[in-house]
Protein backbone atom coordinates (compact mmCIF):
# COMPACT_ATOMS: atom_id res chain seq x y z
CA UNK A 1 69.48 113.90 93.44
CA UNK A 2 71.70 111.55 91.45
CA UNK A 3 75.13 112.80 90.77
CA UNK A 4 74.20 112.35 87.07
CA UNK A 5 71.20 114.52 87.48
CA UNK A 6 73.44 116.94 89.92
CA UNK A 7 75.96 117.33 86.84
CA UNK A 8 73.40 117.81 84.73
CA UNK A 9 71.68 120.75 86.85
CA UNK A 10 75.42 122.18 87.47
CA UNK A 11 75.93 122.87 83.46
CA UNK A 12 72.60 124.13 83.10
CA UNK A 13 72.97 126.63 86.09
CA UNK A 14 76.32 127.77 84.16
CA UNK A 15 74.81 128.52 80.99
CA UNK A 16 72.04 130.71 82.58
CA UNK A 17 74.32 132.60 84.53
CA UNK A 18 77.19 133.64 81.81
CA UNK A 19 77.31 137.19 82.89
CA UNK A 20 78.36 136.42 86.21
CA UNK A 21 80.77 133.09 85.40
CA UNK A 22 83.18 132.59 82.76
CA UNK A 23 82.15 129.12 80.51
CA UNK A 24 84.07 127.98 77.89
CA UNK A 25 82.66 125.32 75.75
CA UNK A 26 84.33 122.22 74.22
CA UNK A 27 83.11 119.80 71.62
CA UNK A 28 82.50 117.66 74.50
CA UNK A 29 80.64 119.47 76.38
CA UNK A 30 82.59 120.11 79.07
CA UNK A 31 81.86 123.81 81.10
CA UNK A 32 83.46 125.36 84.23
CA UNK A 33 83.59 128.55 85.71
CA UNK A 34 87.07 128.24 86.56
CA UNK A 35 89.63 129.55 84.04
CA UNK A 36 92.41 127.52 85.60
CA UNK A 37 91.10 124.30 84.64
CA UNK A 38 90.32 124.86 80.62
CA UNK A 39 94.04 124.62 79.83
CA UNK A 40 94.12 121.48 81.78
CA UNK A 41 91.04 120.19 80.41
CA UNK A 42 92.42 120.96 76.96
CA UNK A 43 95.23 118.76 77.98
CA UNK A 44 92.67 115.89 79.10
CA UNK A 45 91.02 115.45 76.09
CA UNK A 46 94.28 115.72 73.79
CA UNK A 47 95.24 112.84 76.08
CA UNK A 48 98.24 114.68 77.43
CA UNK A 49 100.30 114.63 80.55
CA UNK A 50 99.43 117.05 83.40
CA UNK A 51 101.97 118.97 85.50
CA UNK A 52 102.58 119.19 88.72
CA UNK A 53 100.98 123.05 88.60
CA UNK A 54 98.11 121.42 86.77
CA UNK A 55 97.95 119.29 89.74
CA UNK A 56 98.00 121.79 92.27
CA UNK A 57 95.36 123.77 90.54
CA UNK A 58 92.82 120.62 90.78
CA UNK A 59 93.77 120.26 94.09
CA UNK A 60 92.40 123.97 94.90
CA UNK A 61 89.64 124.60 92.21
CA UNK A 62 86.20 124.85 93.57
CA UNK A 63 84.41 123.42 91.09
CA UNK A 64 84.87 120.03 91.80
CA UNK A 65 82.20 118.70 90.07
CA UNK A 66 84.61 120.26 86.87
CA UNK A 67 87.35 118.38 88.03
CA UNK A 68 84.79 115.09 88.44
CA UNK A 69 83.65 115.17 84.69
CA UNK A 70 87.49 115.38 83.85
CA UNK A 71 88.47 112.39 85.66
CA UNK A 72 84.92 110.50 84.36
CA UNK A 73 85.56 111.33 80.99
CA UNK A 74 89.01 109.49 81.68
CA UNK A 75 87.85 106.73 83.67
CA UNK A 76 85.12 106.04 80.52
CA UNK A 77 87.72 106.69 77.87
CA UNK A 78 90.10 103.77 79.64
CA UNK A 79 86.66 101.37 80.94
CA UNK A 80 83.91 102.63 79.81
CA UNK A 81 81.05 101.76 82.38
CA UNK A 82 83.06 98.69 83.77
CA UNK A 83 83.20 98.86 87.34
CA UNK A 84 85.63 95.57 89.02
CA UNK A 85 85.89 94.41 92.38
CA UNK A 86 87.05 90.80 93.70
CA UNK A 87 86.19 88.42 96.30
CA UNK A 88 89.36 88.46 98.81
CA UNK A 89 89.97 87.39 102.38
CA UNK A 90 92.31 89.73 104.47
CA UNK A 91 94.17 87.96 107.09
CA UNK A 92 96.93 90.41 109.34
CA UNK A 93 98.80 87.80 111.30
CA UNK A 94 100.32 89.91 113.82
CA UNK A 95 99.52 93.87 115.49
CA UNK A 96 102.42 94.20 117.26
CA UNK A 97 104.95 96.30 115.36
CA UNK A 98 108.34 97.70 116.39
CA UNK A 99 107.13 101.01 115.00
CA UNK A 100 105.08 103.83 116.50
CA UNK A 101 103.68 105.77 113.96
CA UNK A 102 101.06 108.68 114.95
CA UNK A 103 99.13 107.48 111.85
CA UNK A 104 98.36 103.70 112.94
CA UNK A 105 95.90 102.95 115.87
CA UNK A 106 96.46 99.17 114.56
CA UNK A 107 99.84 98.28 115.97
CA UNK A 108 100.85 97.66 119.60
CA UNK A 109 103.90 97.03 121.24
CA UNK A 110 104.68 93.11 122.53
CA UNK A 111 102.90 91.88 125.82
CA UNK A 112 100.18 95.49 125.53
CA UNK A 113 97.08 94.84 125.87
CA UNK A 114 95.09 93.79 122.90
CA UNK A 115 98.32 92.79 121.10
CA UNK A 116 98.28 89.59 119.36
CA UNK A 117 100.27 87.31 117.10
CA UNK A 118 98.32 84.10 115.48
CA UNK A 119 99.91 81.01 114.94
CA UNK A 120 100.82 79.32 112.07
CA UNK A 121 97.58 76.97 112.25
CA UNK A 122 95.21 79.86 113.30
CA UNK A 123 96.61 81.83 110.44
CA UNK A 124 95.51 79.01 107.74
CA UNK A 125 92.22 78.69 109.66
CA UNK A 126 91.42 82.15 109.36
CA UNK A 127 91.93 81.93 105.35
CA UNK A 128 89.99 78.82 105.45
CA UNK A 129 87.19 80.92 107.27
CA UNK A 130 86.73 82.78 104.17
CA UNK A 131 86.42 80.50 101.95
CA UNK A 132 83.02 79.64 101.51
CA UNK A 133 82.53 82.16 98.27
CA UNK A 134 85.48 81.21 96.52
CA UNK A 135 88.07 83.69 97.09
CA UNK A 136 90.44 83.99 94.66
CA UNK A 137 93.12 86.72 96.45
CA UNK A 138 94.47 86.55 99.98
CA UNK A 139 95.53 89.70 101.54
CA UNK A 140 98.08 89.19 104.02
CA UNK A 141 99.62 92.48 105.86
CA UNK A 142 100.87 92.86 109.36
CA UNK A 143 102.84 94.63 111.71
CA UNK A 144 106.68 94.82 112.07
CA UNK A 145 107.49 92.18 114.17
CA UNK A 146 110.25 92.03 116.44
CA UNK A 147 110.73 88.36 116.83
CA UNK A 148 109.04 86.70 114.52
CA UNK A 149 111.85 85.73 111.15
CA UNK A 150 111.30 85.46 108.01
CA UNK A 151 111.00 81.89 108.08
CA UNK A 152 107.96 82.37 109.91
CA UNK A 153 106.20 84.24 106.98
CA UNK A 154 108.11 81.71 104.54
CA UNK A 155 105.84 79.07 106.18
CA UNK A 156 102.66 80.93 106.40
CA UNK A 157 102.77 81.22 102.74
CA UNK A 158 103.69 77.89 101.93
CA UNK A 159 100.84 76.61 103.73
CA UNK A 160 98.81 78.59 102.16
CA UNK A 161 99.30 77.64 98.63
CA UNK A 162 99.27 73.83 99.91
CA UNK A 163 95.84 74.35 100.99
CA UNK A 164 94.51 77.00 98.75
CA UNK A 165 96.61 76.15 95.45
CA UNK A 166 94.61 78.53 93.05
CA UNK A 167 94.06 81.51 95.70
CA UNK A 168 96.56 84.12 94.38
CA UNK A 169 98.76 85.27 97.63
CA UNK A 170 98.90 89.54 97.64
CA UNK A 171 101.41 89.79 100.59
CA UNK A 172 103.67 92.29 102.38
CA UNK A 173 103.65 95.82 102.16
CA UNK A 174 107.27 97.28 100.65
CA UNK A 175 108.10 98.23 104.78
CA UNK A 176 107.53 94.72 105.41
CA UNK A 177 109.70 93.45 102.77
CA UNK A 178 112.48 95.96 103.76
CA UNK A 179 112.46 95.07 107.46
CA UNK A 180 112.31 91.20 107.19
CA UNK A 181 115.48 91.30 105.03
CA UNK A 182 117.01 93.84 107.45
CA UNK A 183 116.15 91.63 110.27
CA UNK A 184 117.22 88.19 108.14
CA UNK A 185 120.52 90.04 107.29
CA UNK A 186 119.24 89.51 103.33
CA UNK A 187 119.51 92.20 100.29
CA UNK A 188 115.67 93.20 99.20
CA UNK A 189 116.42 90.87 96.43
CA UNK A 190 117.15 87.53 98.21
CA UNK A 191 114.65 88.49 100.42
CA UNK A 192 111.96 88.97 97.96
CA UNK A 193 113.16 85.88 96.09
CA UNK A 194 112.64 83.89 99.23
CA UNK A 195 109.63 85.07 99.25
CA UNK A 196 108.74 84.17 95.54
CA UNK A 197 109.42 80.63 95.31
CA UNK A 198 107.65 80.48 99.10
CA UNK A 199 104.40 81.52 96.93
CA UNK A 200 104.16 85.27 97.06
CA UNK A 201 102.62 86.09 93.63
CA UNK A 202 102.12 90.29 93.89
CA UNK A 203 102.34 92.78 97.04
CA UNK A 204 99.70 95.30 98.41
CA UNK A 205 100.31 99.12 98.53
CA UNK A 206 100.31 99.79 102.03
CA UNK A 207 102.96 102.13 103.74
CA UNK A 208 103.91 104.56 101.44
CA UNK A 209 101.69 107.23 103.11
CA UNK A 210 103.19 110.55 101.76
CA UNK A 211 106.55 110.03 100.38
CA UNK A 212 107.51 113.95 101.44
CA UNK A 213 110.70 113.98 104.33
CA UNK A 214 108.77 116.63 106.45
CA UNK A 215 105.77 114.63 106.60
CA UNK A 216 107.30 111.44 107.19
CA UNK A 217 109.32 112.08 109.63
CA UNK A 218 106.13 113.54 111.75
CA UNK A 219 103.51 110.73 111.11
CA UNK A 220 105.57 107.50 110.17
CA UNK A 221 109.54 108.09 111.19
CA UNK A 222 109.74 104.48 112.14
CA UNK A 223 109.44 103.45 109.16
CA UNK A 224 111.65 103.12 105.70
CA UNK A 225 111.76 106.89 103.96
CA UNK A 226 110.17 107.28 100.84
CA UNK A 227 112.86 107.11 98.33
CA UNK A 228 113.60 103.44 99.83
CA UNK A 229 109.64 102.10 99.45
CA UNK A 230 110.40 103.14 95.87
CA UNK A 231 113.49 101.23 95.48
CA UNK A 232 111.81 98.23 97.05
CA UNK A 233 109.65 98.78 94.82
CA UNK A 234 111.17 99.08 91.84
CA UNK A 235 113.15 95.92 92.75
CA UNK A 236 110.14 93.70 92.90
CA UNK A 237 109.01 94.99 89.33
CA UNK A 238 111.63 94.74 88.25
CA UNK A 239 111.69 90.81 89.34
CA UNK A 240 108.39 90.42 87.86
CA UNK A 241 106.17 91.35 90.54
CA UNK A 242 103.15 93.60 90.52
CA UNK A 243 101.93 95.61 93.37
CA UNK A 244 99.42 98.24 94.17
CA UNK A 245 100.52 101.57 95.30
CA UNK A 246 98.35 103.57 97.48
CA UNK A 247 98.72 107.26 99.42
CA UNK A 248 97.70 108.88 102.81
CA UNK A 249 96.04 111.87 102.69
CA UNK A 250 94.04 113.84 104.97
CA UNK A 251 96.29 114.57 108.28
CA UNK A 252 99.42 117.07 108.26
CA UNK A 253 100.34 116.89 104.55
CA UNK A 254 99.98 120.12 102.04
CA UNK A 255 98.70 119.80 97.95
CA UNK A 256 101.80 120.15 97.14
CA UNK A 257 102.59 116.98 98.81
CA UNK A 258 99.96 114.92 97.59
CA UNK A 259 101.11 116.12 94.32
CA UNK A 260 105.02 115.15 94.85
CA UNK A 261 103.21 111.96 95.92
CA UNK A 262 101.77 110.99 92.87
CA UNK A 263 104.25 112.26 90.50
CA UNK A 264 106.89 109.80 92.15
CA UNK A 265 104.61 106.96 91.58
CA UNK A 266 103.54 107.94 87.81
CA UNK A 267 107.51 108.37 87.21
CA UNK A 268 108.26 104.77 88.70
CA UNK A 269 105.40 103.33 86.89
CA UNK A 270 106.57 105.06 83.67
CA UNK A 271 110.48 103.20 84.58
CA UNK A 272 108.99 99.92 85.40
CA UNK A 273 105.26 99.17 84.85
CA UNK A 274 104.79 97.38 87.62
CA UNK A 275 102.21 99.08 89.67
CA UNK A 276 98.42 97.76 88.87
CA UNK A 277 96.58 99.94 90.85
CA UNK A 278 96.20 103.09 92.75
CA UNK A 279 94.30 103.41 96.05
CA UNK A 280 93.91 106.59 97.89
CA UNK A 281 93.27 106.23 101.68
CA UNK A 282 91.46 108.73 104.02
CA UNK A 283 93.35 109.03 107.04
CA UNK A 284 90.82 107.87 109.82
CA UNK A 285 92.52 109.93 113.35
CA UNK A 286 90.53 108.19 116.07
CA UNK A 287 92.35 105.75 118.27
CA UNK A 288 95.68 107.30 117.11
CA UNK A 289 98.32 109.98 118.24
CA UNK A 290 96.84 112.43 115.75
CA UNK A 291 92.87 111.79 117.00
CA UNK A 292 92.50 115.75 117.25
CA UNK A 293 92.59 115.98 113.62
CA UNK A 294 89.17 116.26 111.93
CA UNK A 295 88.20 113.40 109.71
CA UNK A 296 88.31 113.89 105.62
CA UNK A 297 85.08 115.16 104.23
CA UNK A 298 82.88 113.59 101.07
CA UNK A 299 83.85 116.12 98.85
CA UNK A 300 87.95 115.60 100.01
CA UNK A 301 87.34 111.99 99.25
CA UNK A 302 86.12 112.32 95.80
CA UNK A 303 88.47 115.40 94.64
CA UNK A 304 91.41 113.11 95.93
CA UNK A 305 89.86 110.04 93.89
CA UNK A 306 89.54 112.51 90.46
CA UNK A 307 92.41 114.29 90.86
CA UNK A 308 94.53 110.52 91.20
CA UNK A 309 92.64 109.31 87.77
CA UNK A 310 94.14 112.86 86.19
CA UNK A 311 97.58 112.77 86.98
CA UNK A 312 98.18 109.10 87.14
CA UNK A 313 98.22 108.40 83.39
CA UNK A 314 99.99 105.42 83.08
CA UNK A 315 97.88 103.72 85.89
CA UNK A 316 95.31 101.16 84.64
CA UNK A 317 93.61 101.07 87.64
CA UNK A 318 91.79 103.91 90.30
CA UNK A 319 90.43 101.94 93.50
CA UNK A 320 88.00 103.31 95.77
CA UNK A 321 88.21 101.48 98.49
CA UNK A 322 84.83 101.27 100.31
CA UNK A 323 86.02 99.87 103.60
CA UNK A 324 87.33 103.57 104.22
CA UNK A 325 85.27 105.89 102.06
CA UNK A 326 82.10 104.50 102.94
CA UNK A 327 80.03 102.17 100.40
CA UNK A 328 77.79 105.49 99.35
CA UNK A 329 81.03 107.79 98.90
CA UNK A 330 82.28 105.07 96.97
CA UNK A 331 79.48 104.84 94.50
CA UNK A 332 79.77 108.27 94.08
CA UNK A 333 83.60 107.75 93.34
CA UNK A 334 82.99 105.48 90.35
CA UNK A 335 81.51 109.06 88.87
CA UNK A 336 84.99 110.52 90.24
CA UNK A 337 87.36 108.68 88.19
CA UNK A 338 87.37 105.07 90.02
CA UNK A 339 86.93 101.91 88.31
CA UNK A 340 87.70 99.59 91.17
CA UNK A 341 85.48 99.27 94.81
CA UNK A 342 88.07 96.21 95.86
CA UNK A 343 86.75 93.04 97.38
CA UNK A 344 84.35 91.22 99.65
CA UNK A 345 87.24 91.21 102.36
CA UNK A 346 85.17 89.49 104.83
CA UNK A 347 87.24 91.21 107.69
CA UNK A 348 89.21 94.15 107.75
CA UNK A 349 91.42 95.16 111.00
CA UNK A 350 93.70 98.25 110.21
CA UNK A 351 91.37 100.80 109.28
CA UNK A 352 88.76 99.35 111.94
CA UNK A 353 91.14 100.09 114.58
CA UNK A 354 90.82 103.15 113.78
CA UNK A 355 87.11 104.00 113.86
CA UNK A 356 85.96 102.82 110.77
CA UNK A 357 82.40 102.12 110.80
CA UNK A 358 81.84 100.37 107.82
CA UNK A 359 80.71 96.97 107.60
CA UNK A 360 83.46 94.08 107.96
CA UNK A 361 82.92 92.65 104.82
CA UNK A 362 80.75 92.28 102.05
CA UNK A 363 79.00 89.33 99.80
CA UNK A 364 79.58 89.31 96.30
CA UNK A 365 75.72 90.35 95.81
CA UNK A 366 75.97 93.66 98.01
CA UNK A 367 79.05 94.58 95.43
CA UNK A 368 77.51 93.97 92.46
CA UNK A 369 74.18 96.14 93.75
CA UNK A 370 76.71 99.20 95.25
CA UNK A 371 77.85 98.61 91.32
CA UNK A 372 74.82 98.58 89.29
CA UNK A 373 73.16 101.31 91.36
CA UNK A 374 75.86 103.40 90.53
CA UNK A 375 75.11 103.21 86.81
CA UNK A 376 78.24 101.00 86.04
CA UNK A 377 78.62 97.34 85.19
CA UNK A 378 79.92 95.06 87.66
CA UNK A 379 82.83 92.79 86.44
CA UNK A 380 84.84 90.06 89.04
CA UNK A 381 88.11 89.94 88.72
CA UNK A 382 91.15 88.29 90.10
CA UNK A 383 94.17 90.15 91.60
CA UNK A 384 95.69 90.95 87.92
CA UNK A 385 92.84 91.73 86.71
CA UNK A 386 91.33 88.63 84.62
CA UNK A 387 87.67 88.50 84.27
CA UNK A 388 86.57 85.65 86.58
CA UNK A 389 83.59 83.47 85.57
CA UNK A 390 81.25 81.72 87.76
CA UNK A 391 79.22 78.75 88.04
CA UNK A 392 77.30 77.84 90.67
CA UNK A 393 80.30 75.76 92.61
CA UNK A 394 83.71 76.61 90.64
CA UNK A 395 85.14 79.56 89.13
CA UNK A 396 87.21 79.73 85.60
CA UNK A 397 89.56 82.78 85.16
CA UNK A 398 89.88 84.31 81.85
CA UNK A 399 94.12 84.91 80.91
């Protein structure tokens, strides 16, 4: 059964069994049989801001498919039946990280086994590997170093632009960012204006996890707290750069954190404007220090995506990002509230590592059919979201 034809069968069953449910009706033909979500629904379609209790009481109704026509009706009232991805290349140029954070089965300490750090030249051959369908985004993320300076990552993305002068560079997670200037001796600032005129152009999301003390300090201590990944953060909007902000869910972490979570972000956003997009990732334990936890289910997976599109109103942009969710979870996401599956990515490592079993990559094609299948229209884009326009050996960008 579709999901369509699923929602369909869901609002008939509740107006055949009244006596037993409670349905409200509203000129848009929204029903649920939970009475905790028509105030918040009222709030949806008067366009205004949810709580944090609102949030909380997404996070625990059981009538998600309730909570899925909510976030739909949002996603269509801000894209209609657009649905974007891009065609990127993800290149990490080092695993071995200072850290050791019982989230990350990526990461490894200098001289373990299956550690490795590519050189400079192997770095610009692996973007080059990629480049057969025209990327337009690189992805660059990594781990935290404890040798390599910031001169090093100065270079990689000099070359970069040398060789690949139109490919827009999406580098360094705010962690990264925060140790290179520690280890450089640099503010965030000079740091991240050493890294602008080196070619940096926007950041990723990566490594904000859950922003809550008593969660951090369990699954990612190593790493900068939460209130600091905001201020490096808001310092590189504030410089003119957009990022992505994403969250960890699915491990040790309560609603109510997921909820702090995304009411920090919507309140930065709502300061700054920076943030393009928001990405939810499902924690994936195996290979890690937390591998007894059980994996996130379907249904977790789309409730997080819906419940994201609800309370982050001043986000453009939902992603669900396939490589993690699986490609059929992620069709079903663009029903959820998503308008964004991400890219082609050709080869993914972090989530890999730890027991993802979704294909490395994907061709443009296979996108656009996950897309279409879905009942949405598929529409390239570059990292800031410009239509991009293809002929059969060159691509135009739409600003």
């Amino acid at each position: 059964m579709s999901l369509e034809a699923a929602l369909r069968y869901h609002q008939s069953m509740q107006s055949t069994v009244g006596n037993t449910r409670q349905t409200t009706g509203h000129p848009s033909g929204f029903r649920t049989y939970d009475s905790r979500l028509e105030p918040i629904a009222a709030k949806v379609f008067a366009q205004e801001r949810l709580s944090a209790d609102d949030g909380l009481a997404l996070y625990a109704s059981r009538d998600v498919l309730a909570v899925g026509w909510l976030a739909n009706h949002v996603r269509e009232r801000m894209h209609g039946d657009v649905t974007y991805f891009n065609v990127n290349r993800h290149i990490n140029p080092t695993n071995v990280c200072v850290a050791a954070c019982k989230l990350c089965a990526f990461g490894r300490k200098k001289g373990d086994a299956g550690s490795y750090t590519m050189a400079l030249d192997e770095a610009w051959a692996t973007a080059a590997s990629g480049y057969t369908e025209a990327v337009t985004e690189f992805h660059i993320v990594g781990g935290l170093h404890p040798d390599l300076p910031l001169e090093f990552f100065l270079d990689l993305v000099r070359g970069l632009k040398e060789r690949f002068p139109k490919v827009h560079i999406k580098a360094f997670t705010m962690v990264e960012i925060a140790f290179l200037a520690k280890r450089a001796k640099l503010t965030i600032k000079q740091t991240l204006e050493k890294l602008r005129d080196a070619g940096v152009d926007s950041m990723p999301g990566g490594g904000a996890e859950i922003f809550t003390h008593r969660v951090r300090s369990i699954i990612c201590d190593h790493k900068i707290d939460g209130e600091e990944w905001l201020e490096t953060a808001r310092l590189a909007h504030k410089m003119g750069f957009r990022s992505n902000a994403t969250m960890l869910y699915g491990h040790i972490e309560y609603d109510e954190d997921r909820v702090d979570h995304l009411l920090k972000l919507r309140a930065l956003q709502d300061e700054t404007g920076g943030f393009q997009t928001f990405i939810p990732l499902a924690f994936h334990p195996e290979n890690t220090p937390l591998d007894h936890l059980p994996v996130t289910t379907g249904l977790t997976d789309i409730r997080q995506i819906a419940v994201s599109r609800l309370l982050l109103d001043n986000f453009a942009h939902i992603k669900a990002y396939w490589q993690m969710l699986t490609p059929k979870i992620a069709q079903i996401a663009l029903r959820f509230g998503a308008d964004d599956l991400d890219g082609t990515v050709i080869e993914e490592k972090i989530y890999h590592d730890a027991g993802a079993t979704t294909p490395q990559g994907m061709t443009r094609k296979e996108l656009c059919r996950l897309i279409t299948e879905a009942g949405r229209v598929p529409v390239e884009r570059d990292t800031l979201y410009h239509a991009v326009t293809r002929t059969e050996d060159s691509f135009t960008v739409a600003v």
